[in-house]
N, C-alpha and C. Protein backbone atom coordinates (compact mmCIF):
# COMPACT_ATOMS: atom_id res chain seq x y z
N UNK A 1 -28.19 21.22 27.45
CA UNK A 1 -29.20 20.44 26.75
C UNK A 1 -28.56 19.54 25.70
N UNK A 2 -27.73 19.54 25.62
CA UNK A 2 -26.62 18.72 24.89
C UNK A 2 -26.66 17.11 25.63
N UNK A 3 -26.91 16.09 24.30
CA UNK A 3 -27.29 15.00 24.53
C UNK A 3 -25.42 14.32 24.46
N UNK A 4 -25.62 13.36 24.67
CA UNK A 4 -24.49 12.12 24.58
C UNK A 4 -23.74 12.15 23.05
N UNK A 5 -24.40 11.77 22.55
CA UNK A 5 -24.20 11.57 20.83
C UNK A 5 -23.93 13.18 20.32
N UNK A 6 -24.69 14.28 20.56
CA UNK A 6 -24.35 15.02 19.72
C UNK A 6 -22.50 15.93 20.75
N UNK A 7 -22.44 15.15 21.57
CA UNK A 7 -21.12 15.95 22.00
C UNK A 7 -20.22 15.01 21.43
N UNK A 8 -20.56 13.85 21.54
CA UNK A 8 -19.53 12.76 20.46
C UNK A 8 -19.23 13.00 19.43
N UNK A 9 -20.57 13.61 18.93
CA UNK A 9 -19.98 13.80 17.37
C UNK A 9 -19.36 14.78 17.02
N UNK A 10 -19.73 15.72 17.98
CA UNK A 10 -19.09 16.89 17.81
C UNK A 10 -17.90 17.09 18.05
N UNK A 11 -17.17 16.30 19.32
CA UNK A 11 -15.70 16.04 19.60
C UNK A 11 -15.08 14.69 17.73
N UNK A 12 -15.55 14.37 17.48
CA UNK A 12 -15.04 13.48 16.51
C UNK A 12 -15.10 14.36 15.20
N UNK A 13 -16.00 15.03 15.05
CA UNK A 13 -15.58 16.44 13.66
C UNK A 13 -15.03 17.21 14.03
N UNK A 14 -14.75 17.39 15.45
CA UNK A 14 -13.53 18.57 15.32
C UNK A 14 -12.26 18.02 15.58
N UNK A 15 -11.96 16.83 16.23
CA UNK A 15 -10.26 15.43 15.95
C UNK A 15 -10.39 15.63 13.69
N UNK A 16 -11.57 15.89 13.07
CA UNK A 16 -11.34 16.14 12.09
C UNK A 16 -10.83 17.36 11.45
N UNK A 17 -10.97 18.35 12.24
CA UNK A 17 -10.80 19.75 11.74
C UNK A 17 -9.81 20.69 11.96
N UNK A 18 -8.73 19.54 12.18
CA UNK A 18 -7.19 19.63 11.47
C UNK A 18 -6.42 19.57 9.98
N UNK A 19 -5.91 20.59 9.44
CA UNK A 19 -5.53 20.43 8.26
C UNK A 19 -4.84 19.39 8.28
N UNK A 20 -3.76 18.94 9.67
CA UNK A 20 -2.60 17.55 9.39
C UNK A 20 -3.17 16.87 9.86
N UNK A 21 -4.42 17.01 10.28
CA UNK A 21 -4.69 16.15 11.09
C UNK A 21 -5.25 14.78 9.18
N UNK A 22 -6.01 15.62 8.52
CA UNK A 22 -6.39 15.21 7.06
C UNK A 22 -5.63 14.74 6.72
N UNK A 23 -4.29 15.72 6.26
CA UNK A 23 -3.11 14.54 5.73
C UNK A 23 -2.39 13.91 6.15
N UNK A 24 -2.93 13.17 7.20
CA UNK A 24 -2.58 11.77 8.47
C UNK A 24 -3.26 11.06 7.62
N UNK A 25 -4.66 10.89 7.47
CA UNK A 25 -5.62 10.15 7.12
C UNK A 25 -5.51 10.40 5.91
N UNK A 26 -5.30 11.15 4.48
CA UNK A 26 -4.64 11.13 3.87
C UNK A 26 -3.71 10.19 3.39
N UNK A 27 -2.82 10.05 4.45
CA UNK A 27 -1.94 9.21 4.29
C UNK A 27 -2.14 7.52 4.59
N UNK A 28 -3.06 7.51 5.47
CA UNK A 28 -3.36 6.43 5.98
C UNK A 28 -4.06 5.33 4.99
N UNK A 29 -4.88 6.21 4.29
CA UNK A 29 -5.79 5.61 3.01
C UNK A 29 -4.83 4.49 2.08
N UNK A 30 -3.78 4.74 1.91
CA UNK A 30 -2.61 3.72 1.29
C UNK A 30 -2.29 2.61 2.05
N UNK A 31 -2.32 2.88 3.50
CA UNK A 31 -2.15 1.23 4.51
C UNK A 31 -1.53 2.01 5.78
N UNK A 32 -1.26 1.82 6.62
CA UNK A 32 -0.55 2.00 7.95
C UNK A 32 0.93 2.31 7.62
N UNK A 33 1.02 3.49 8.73
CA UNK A 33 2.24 3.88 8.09
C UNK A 33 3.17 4.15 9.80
N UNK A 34 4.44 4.56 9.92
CA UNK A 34 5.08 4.71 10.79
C UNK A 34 4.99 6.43 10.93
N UNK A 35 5.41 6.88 12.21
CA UNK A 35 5.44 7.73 12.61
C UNK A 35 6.92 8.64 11.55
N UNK A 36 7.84 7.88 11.27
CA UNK A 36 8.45 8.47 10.71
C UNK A 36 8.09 8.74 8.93
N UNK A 37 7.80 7.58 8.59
CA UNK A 37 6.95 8.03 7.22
C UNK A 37 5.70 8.88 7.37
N UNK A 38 5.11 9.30 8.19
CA UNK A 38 3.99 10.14 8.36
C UNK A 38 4.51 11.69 8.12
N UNK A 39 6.02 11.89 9.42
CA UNK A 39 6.58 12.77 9.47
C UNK A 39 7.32 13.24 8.17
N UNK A 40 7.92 12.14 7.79
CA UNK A 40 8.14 12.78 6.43
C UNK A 40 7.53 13.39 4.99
N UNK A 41 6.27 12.84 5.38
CA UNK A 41 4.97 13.36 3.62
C UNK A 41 4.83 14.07 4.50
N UNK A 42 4.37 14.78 5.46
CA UNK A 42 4.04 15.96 6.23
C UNK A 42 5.03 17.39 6.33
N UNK A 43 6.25 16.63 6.31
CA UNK A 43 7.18 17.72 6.76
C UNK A 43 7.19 18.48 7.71
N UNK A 44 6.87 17.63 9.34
CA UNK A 44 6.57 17.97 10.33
C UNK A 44 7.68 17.27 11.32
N UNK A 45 7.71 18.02 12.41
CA UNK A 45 8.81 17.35 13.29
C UNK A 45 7.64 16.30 13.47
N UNK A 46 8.71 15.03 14.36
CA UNK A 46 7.86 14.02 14.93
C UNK A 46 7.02 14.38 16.35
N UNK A 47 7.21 15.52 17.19
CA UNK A 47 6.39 15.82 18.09
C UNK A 47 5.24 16.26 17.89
N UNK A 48 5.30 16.77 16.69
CA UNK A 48 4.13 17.90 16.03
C UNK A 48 3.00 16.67 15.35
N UNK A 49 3.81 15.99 14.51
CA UNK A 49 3.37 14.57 14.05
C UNK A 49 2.58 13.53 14.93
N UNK A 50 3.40 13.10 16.23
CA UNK A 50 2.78 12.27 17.40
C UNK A 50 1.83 13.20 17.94
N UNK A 51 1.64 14.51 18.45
CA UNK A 51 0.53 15.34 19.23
C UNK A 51 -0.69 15.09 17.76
N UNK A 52 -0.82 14.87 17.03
CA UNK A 52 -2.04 14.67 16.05
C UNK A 52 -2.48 13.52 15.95
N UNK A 53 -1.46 12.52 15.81
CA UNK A 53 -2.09 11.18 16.03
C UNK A 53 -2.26 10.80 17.53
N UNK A 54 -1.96 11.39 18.27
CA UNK A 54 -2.69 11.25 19.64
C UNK A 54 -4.10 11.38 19.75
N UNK A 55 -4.32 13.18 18.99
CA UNK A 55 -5.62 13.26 18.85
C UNK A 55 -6.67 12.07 17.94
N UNK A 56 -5.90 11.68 17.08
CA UNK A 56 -6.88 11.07 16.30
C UNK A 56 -6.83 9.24 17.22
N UNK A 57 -6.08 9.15 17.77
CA UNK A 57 -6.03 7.85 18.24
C UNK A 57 -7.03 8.09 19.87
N UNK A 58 -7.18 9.30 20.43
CA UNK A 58 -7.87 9.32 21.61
C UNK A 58 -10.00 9.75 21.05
N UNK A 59 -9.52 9.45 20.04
CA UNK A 59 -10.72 9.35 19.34
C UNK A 59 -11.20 8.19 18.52
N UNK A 60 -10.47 7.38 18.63
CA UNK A 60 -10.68 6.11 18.16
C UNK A 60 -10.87 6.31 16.84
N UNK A 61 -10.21 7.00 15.91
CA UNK A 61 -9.89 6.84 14.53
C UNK A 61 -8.83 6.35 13.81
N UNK A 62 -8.08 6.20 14.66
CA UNK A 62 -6.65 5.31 14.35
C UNK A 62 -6.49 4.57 15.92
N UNK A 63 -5.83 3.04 14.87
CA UNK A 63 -4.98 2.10 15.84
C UNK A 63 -3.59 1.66 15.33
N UNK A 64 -2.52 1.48 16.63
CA UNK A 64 -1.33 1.34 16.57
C UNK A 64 -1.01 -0.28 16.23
N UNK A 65 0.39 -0.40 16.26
CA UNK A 65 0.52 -1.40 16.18
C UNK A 65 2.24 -1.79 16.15
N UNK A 66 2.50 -2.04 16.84
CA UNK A 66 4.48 -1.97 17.66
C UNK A 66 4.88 -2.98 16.60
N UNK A 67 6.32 -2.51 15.86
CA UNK A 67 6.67 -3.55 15.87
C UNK A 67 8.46 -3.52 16.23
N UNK A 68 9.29 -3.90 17.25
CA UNK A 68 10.09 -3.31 17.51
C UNK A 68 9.86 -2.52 18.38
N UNK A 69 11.04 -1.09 17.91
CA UNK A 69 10.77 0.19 18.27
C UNK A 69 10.11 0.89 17.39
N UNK A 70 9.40 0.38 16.46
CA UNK A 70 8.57 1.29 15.90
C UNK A 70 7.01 1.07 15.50
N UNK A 71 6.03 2.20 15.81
CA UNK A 71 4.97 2.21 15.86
C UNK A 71 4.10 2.92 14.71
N UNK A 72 3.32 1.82 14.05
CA UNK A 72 2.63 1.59 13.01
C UNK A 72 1.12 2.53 13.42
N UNK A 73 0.86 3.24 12.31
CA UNK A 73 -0.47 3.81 12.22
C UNK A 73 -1.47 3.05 11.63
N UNK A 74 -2.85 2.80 11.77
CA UNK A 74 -3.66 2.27 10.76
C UNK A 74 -4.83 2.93 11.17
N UNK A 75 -6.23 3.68 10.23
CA UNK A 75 -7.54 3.89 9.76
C UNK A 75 -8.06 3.07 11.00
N UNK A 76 -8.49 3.35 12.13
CA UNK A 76 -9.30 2.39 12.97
C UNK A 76 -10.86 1.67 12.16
N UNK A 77 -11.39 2.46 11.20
CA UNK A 77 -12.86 1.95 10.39
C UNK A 77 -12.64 2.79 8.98
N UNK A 78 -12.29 1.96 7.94
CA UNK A 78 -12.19 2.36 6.82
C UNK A 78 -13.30 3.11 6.29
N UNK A 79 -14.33 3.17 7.01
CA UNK A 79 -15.40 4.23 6.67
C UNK A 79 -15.25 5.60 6.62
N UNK A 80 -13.85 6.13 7.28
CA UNK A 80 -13.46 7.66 7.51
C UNK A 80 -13.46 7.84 6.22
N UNK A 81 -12.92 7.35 5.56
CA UNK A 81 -12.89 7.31 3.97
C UNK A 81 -13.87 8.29 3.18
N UNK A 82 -15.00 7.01 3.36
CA UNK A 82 -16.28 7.58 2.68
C UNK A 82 -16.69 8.78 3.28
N UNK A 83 -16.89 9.24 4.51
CA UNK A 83 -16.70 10.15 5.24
C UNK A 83 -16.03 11.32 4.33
N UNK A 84 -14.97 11.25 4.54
CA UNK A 84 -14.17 12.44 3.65
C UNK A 84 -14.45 12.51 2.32
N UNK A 85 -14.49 11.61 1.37
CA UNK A 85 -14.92 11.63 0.51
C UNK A 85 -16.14 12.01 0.08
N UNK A 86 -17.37 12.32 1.23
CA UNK A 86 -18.26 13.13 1.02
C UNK A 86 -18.15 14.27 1.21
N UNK A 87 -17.42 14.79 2.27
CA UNK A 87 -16.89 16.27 2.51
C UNK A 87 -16.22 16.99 1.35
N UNK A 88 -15.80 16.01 0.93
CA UNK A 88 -14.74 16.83 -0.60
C UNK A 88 -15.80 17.23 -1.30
N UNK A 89 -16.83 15.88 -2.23
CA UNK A 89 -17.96 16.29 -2.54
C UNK A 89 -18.78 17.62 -2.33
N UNK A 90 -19.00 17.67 -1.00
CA UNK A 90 -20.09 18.54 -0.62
C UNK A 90 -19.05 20.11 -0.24
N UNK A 91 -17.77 20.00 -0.72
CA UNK A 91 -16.92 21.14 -0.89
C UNK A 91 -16.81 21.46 -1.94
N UNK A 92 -16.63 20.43 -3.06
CA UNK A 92 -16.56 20.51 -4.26
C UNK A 92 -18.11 21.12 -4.46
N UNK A 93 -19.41 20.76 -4.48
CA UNK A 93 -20.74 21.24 -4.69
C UNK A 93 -20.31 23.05 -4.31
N UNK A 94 -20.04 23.38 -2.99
CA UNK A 94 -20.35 24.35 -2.54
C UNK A 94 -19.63 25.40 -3.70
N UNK A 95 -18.57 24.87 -4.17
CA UNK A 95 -17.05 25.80 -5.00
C UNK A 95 -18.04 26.05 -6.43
N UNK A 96 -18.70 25.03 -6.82
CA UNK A 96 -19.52 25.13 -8.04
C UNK A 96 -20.48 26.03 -7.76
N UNK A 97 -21.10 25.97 -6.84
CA UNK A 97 -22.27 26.84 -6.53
C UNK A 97 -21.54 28.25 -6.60
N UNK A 98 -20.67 28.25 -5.97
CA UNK A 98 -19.66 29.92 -5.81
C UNK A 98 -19.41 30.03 -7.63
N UNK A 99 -18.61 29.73 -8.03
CA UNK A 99 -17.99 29.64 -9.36
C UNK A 99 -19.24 30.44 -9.87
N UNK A 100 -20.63 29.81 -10.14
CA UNK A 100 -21.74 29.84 -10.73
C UNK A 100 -22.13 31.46 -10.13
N UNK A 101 -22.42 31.79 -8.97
CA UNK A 101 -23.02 32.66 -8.48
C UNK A 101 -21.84 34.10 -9.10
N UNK A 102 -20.32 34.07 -9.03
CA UNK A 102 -19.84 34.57 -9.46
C UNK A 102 -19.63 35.21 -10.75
N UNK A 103 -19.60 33.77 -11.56
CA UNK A 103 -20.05 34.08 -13.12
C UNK A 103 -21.28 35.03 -13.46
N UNK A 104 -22.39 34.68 -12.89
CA UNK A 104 -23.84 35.72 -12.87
C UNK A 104 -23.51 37.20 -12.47
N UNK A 105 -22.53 37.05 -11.26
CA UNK A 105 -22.60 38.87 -10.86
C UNK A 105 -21.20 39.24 -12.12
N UNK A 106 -20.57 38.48 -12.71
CA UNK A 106 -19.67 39.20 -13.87
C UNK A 106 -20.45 39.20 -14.92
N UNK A 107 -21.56 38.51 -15.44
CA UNK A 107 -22.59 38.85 -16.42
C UNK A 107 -23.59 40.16 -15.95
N UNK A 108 -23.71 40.17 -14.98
CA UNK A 108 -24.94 41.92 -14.80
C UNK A 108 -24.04 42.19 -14.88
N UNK A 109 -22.79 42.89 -13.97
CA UNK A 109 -21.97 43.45 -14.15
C UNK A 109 -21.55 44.74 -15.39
N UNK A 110 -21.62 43.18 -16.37
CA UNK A 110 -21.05 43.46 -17.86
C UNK A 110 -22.54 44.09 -18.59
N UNK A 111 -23.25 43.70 -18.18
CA UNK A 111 -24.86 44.59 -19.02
C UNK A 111 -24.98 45.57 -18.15
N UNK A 112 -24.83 46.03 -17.12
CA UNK A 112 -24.97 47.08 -16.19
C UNK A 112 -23.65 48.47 -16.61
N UNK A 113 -22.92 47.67 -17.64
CA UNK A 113 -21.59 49.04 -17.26
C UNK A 113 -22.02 49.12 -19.15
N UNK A 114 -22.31 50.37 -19.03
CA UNK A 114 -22.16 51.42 -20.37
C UNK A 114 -20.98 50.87 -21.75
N UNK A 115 -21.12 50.06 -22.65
CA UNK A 115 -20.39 49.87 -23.74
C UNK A 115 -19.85 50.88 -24.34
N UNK A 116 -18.69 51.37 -24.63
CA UNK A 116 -18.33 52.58 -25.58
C UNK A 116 -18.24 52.06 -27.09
């Protein structure tokens, strides 16, 4: 029962739901970068490096761009951006909400346990 769009989207948040796959795009946010400067802020071999931007390029979130022998990364829609930048948000919300809920069970806690 799975429509068109929601398997799209669902294949395109999970090309997101790579930790390197983030600090690709991460990285990308500064301008297009080479496979070897990728590999290096990563500290990843370059196979490990190219199998991620495969994924993200067979998803149309990144495009290449040769120059030479070497091949340039770039953000296919600078909108991933805002994108992530709401996810942080709405991670950041969730951590506050925790923080908060935590603080409350160390306040009963502290009125619940007998003062000497």
């Amino acid at each position: 029962m799975q429509q068109p769009i929601h398997r799209f989207t669902s294949e395109f948040f999970k090309a997101l739901g790579h930790p390197a796959r983030l600090v690709i795009l991460g990285q990308l946010r500064g301008g297009e970068r080479s496979v070897q400067e990728l590999q290096q802020a990563l500290e990843m071999d370059q196979s490990s490096v190219s199998q991620q931007l495969a994924v993200l390029r067979n998803k149309n979130i990144v495009d290449t761009r040769k120059e030479g022998t070497t091949v340039y990364y770039r953000v296919r829609d600078p909108m991933i951006f805002q994108l992530l930048d709401v996810a942080r948000e709405i991670f950041n919300n969730h951590l506050i909400d925790t923080q908060t809920m935590l603080a409350q069970l160390g306040e009963e806690q502290s009125e619940a346990t007998p003062h000497a």
